[in-house]
Protein backbone atom coordinates (compact mmCIF):
# COMPACT_ATOMS: atom_id res chain seq x y z
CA UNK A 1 -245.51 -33.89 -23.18
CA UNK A 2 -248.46 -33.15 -25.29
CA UNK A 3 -250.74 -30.55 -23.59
CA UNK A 4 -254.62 -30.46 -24.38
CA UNK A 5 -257.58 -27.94 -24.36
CA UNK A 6 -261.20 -27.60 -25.26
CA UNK A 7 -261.00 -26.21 -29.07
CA UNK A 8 -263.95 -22.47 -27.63
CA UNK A 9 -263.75 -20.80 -31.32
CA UNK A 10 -261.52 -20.15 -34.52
CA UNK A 11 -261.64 -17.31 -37.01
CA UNK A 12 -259.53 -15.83 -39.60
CA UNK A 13 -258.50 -12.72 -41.56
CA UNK A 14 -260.43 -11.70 -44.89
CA UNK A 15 -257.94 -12.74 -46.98
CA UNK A 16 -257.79 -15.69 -45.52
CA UNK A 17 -254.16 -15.52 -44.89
CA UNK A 18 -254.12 -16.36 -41.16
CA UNK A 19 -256.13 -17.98 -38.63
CA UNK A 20 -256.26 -17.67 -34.93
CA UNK A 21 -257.22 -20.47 -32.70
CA UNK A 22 -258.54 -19.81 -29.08
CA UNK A 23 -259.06 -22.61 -26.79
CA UNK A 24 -259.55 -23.38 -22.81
CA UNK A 25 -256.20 -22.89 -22.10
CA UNK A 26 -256.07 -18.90 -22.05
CA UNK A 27 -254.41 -18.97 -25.50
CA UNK A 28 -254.98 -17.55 -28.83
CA UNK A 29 -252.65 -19.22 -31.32
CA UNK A 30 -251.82 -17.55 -35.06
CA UNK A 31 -251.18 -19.75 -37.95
CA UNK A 32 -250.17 -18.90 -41.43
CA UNK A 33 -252.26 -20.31 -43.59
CA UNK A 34 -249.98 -20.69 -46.93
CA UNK A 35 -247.30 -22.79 -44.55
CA UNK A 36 -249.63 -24.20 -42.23
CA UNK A 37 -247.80 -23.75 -39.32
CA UNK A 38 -248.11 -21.23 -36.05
CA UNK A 39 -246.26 -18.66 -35.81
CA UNK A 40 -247.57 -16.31 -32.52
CA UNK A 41 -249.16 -17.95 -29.25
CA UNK A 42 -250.29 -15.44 -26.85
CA UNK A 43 -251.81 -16.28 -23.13
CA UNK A 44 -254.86 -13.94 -23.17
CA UNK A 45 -258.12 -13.53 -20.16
CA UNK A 46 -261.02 -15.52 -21.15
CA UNK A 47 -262.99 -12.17 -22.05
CA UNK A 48 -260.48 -11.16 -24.58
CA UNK A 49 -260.63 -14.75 -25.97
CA UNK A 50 -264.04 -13.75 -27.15
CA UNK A 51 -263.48 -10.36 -28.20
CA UNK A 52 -261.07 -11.86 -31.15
CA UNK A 53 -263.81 -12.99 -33.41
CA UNK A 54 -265.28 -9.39 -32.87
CA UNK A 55 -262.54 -7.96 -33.57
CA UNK A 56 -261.39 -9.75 -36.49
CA UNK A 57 -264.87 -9.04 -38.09
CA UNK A 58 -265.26 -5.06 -37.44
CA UNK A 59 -261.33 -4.08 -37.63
CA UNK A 60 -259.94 -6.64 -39.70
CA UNK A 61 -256.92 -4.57 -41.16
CA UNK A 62 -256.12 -3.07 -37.72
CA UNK A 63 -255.97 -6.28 -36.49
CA UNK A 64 -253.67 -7.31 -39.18
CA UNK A 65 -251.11 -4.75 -39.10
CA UNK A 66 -250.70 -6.19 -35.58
CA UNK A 67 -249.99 -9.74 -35.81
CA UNK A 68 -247.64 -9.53 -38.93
């Protein structure tokens, strides 16, 4: 079965290596972007959805050490 959510936001690391996806079902997927595929889902509260992007954009190697 194929689930579906509203697409709420998308943003990715400054070296444009990987992307996270955040959508209306509570989850933040990582892809890689060289292989195109995701490789981390994680089930996260709606504020924290939101507080990727800001995240990603203040403490982007943080942030990276992280996910890899």
């Amino acid at each position: 079965m194929i689930e579906t959510a509203n697409f709420h936001g998308m943003d990715n690391l400054p070296d444009n290596s990987q992307v996270i996806a955040c959508g209306s079902d509570q989850f933040a997927k990582y892809f890689d972007v060289s292989e195109g595929k995701q490789f981390r889902e994680v089930e996260l509260p709606d504020k924290e959805l939101f507080d990727i992007a800001y995240l990603l954009q203040y403490f982007p190697l943080q942030i990276e050490k992280q996910i890899d």
